[in-house]
PDB file of N, CA and C in Angstrom:
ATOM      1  N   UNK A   1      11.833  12.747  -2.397  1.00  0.00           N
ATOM      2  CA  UNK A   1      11.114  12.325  -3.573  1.00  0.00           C
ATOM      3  C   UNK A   1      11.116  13.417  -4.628  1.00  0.00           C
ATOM      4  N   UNK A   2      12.173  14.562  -4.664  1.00  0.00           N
ATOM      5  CA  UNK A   2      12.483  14.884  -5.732  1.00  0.00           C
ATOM      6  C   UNK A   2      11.898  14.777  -7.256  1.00  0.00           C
ATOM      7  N   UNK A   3      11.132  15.325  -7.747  1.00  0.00           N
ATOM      8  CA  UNK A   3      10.787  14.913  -9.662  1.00  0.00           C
ATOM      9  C   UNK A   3       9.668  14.117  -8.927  1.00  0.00           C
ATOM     10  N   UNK A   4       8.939  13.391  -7.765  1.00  0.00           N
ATOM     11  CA  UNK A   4       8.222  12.915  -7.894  1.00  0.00           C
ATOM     12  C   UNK A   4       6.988  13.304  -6.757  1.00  0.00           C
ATOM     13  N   UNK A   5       6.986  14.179  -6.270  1.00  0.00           N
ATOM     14  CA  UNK A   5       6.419  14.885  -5.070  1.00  0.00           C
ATOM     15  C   UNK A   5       5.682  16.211  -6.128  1.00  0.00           C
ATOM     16  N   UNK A   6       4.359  16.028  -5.971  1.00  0.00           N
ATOM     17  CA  UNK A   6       3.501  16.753  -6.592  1.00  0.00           C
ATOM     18  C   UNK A   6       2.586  17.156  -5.504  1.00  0.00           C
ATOM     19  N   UNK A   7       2.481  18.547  -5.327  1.00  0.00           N
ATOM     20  CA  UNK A   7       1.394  19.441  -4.215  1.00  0.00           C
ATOM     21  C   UNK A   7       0.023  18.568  -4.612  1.00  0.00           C
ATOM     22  N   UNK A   8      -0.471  18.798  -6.125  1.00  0.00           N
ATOM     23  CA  UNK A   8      -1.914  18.212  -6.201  1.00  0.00           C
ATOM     24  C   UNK A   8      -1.840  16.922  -6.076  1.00  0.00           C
ATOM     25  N   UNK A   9      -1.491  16.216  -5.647  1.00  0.00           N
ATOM     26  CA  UNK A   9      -1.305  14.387  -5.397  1.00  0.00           C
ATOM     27  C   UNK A   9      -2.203  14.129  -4.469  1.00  0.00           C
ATOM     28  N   UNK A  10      -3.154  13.815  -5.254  1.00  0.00           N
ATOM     29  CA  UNK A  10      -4.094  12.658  -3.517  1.00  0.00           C
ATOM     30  C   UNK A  10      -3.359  11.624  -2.707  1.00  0.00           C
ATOM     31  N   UNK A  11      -2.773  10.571  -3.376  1.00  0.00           N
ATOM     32  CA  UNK A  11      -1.414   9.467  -2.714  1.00  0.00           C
ATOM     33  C   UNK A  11      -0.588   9.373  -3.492  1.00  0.00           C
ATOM     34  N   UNK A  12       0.263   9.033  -2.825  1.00  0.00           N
ATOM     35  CA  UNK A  12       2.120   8.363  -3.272  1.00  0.00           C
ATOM     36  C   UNK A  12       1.768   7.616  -3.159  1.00  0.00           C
ATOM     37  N   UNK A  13       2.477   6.224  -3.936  1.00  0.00           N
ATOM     38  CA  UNK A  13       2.863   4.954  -3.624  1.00  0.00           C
ATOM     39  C   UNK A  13       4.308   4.971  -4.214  1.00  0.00           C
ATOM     40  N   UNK A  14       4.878   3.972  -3.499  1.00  0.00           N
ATOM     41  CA  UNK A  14       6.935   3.712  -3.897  1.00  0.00           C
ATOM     42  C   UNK A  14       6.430   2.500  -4.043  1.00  0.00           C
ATOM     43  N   UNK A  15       6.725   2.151  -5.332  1.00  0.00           N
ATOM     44  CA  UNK A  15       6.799   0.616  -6.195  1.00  0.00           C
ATOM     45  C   UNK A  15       8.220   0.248  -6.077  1.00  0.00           C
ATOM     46  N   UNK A  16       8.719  -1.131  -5.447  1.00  0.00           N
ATOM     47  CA  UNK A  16       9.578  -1.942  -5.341  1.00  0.00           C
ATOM     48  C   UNK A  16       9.918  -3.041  -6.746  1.00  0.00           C
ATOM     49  N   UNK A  17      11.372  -3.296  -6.969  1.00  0.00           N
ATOM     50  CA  UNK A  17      10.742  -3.765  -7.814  1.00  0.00           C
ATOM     51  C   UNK A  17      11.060  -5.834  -7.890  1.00  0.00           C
ATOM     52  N   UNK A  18      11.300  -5.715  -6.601  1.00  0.00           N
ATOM     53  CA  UNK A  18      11.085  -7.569  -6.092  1.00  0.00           C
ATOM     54  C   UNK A  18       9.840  -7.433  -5.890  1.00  0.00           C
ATOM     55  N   UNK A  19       9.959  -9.407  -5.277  1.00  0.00           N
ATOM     56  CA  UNK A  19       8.758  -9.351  -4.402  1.00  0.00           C
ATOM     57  C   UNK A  19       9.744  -9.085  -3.099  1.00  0.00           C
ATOM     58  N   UNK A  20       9.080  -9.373  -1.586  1.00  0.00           N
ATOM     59  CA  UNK A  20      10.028  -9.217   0.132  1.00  0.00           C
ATOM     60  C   UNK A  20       9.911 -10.414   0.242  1.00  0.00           C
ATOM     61  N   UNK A  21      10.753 -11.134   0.864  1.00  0.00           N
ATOM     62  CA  UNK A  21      10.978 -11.806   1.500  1.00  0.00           C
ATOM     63  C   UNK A  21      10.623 -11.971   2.701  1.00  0.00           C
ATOM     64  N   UNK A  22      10.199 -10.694   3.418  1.00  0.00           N
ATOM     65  CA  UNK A  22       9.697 -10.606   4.568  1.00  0.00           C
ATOM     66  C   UNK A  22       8.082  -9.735   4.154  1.00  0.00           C
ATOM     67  N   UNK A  23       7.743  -9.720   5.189  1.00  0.00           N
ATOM     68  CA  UNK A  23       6.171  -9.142   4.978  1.00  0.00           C
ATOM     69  C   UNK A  23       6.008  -8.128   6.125  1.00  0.00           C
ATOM     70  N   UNK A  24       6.007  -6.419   5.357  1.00  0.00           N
ATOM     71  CA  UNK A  24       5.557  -5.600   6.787  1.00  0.00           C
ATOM     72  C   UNK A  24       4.281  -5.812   7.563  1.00  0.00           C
ATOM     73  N   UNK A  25       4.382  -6.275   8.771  1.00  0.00           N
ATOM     74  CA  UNK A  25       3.055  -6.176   9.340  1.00  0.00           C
ATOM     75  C   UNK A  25       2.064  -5.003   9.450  1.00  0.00           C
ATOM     76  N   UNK A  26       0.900  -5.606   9.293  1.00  0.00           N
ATOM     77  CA  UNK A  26      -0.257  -4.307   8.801  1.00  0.00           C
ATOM     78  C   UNK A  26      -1.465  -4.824   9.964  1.00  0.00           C
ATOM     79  N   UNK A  27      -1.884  -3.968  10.810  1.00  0.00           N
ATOM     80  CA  UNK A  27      -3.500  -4.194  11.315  1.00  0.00           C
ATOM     81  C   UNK A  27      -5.199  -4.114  10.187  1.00  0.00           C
ATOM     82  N   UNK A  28      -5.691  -4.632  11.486  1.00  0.00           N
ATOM     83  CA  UNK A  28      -6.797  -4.981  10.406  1.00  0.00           C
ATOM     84  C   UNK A  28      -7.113  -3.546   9.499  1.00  0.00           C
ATOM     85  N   UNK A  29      -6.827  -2.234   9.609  1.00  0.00           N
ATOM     86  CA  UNK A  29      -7.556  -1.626   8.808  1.00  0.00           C
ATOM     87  C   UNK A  29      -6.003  -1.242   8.029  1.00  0.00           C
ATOM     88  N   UNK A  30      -5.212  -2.396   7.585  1.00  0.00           N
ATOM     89  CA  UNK A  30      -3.942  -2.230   6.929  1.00  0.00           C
ATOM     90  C   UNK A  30      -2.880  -1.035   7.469  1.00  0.00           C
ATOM     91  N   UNK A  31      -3.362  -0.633   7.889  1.00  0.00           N
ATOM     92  CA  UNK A  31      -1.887   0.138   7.778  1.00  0.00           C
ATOM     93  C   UNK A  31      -0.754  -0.923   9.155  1.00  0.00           C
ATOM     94  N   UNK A  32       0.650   0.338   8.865  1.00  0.00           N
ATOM     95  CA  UNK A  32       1.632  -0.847   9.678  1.00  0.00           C
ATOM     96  C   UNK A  32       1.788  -0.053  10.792  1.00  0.00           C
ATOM     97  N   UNK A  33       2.725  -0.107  11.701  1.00  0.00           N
ATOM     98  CA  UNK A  33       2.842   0.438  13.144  1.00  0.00           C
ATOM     99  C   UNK A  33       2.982   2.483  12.504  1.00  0.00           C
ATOM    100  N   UNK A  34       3.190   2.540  11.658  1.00  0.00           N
ATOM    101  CA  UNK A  34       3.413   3.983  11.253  1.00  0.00           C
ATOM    102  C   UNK A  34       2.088   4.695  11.218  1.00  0.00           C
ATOM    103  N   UNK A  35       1.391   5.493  11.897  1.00  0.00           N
ATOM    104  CA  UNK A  35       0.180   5.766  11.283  1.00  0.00           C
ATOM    105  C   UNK A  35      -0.055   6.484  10.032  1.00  0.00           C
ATOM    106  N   UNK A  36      -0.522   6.056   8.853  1.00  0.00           N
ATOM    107  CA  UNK A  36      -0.857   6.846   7.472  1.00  0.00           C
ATOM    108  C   UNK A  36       0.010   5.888   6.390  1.00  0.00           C
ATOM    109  N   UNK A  37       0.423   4.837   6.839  1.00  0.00           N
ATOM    110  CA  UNK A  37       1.654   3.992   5.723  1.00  0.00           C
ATOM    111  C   UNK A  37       0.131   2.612   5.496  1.00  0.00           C
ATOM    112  N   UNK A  38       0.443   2.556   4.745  1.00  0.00           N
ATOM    113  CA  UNK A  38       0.132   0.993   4.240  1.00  0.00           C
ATOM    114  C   UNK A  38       0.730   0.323   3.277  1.00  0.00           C
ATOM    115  N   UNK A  39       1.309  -0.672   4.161  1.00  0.00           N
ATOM    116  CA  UNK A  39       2.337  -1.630   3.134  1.00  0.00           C
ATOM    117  C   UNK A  39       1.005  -2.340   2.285  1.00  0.00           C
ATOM    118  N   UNK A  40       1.322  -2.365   1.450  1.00  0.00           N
ATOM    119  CA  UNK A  40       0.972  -3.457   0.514  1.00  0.00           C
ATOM    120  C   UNK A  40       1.498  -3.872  -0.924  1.00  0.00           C
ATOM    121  N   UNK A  41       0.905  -5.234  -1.997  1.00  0.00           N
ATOM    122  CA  UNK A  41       1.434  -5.579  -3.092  1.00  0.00           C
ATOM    123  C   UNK A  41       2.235  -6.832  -2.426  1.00  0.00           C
ATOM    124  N   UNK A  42       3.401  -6.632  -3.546  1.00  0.00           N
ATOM    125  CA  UNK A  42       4.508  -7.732  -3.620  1.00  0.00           C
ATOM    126  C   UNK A  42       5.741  -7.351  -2.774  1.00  0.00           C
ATOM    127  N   UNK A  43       5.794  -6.180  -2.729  1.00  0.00           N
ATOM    128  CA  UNK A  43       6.836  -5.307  -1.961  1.00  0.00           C
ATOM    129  C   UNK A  43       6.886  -5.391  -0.681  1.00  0.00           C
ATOM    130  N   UNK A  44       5.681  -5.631  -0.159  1.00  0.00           N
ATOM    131  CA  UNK A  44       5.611  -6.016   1.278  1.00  0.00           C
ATOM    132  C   UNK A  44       5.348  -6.955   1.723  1.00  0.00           C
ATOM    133  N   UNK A  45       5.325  -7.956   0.972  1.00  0.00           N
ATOM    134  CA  UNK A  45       5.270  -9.029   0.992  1.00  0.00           C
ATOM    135  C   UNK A  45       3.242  -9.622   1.288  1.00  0.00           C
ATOM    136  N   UNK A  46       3.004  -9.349   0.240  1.00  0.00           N
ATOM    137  CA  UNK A  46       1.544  -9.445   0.589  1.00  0.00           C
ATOM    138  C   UNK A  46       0.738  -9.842  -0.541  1.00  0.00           C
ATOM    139  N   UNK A  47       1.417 -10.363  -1.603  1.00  0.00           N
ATOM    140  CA  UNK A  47       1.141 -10.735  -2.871  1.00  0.00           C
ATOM    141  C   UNK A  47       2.396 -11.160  -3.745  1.00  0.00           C
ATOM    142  N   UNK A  48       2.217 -12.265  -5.282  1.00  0.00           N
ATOM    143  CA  UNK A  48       3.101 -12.931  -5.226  1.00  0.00           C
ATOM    144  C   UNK A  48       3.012 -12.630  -7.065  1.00  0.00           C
ATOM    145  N   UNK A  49       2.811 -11.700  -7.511  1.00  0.00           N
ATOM    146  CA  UNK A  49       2.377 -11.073  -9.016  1.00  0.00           C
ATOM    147  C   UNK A  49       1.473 -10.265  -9.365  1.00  0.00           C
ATOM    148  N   UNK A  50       1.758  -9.875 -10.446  1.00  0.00           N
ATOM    149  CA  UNK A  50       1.129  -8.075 -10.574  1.00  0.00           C
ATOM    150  C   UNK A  50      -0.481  -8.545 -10.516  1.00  0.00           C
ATOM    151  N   UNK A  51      -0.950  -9.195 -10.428  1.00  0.00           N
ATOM    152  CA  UNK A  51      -2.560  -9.769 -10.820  1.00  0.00           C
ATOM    153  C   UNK A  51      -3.200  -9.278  -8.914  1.00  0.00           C
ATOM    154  N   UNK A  52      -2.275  -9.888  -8.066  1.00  0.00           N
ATOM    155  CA  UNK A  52      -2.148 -10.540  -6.673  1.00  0.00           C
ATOM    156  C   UNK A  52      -1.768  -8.789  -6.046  1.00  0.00           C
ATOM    157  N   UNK A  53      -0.860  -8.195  -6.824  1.00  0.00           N
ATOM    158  CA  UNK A  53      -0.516  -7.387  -6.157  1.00  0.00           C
ATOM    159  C   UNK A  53      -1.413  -6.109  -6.099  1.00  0.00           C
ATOM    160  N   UNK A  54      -2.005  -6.186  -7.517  1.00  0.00           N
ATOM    161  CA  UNK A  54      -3.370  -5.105  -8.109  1.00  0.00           C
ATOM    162  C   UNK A  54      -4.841  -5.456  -6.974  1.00  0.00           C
ATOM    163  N   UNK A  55      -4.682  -6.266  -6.766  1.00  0.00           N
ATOM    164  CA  UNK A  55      -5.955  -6.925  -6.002  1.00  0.00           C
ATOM    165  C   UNK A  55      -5.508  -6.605  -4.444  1.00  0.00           C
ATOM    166  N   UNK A  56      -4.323  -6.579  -3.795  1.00  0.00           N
ATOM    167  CA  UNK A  56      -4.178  -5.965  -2.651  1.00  0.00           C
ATOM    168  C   UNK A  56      -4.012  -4.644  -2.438  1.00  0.00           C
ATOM    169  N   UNK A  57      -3.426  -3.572  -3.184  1.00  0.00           N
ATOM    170  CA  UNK A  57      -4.137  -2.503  -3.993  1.00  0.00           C
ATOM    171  C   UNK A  57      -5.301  -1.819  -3.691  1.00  0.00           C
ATOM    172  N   UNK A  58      -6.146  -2.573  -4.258  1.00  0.00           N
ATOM    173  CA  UNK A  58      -7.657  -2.473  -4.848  1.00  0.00           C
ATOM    174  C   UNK A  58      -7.843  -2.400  -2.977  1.00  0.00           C
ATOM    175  N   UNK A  59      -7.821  -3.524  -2.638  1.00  0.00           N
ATOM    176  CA  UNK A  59      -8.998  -3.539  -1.268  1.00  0.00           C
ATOM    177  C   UNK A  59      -8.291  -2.615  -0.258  1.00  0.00           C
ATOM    178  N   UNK A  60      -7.028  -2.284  -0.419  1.00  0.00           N
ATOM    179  CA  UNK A  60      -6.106  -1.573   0.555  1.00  0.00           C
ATOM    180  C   UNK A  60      -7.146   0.266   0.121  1.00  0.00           C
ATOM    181  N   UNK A  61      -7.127   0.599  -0.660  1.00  0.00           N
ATOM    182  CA  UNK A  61      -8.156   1.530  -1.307  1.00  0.00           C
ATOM    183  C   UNK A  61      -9.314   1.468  -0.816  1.00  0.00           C
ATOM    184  N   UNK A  62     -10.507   0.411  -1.315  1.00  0.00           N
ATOM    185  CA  UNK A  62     -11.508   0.704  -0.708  1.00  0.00           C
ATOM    186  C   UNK A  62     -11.172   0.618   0.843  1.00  0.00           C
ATOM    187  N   UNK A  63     -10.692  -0.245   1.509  1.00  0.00           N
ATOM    188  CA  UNK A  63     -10.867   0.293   3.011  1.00  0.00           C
ATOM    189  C   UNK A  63     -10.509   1.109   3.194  1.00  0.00           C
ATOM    190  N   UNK A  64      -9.285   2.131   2.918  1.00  0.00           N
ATOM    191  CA  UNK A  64      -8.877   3.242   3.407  1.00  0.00           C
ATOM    192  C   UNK A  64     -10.286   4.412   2.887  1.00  0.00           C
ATOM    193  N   UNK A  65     -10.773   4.141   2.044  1.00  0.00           N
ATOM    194  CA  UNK A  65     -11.842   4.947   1.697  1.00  0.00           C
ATOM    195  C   UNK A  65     -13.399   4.871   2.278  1.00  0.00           C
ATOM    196  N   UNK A  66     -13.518   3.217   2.851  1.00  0.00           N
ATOM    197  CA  UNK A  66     -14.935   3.139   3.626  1.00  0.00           C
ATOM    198  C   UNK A  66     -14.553   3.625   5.053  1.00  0.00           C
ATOM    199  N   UNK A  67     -12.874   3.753   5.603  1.00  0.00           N
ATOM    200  CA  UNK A  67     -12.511   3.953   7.153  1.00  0.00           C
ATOM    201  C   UNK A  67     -13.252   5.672   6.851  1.00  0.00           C
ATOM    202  N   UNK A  68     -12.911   6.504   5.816  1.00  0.00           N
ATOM    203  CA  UNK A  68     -12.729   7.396   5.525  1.00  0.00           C
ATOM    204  C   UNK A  68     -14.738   8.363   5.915  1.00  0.00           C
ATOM    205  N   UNK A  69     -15.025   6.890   4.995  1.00  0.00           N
ATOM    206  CA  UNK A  69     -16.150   7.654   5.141  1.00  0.00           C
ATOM    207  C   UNK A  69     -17.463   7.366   7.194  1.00  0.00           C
ATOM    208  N   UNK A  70     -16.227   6.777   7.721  1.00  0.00           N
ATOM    209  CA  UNK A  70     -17.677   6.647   9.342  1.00  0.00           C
ATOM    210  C   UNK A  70     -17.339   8.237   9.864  1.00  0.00           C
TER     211      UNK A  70
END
């Protein structure tokens, strides 16, 4: 990630720029078999426009942030 890998970065995200055709599977507290990844949006097939994809986003955030805080 070259030009895009910054030391002070709280998260990365890699924006796709379809929607998938397929959908990475995610457990209930989202992430996918990788521990620390969470697919989400249109890219992973988990929303179907930027409205849809902002809103999976959004809650993919707060949970990673309420897991954050037990």
């Amino acid at each position: 990630m070259r030009g895009f890998d910054d030391p002070d970065a709280v998260m990365t995200g890699i924006e796709t720029r379809s929607s998938s055709p397929v959908r990475i599977l995610r457990n209930d507290d989202r992430q996918c078999d990788i521990p620390g990844i969470y697919p989400m949006g249109e890219g992973a097939g988990y929303a179907g426009g930027i409205m849809s994809a902002a809103i999976d986003g959004l809650k993919t955030a707060m949970g990673i942030s309420s897991f954050n805080d037990l």
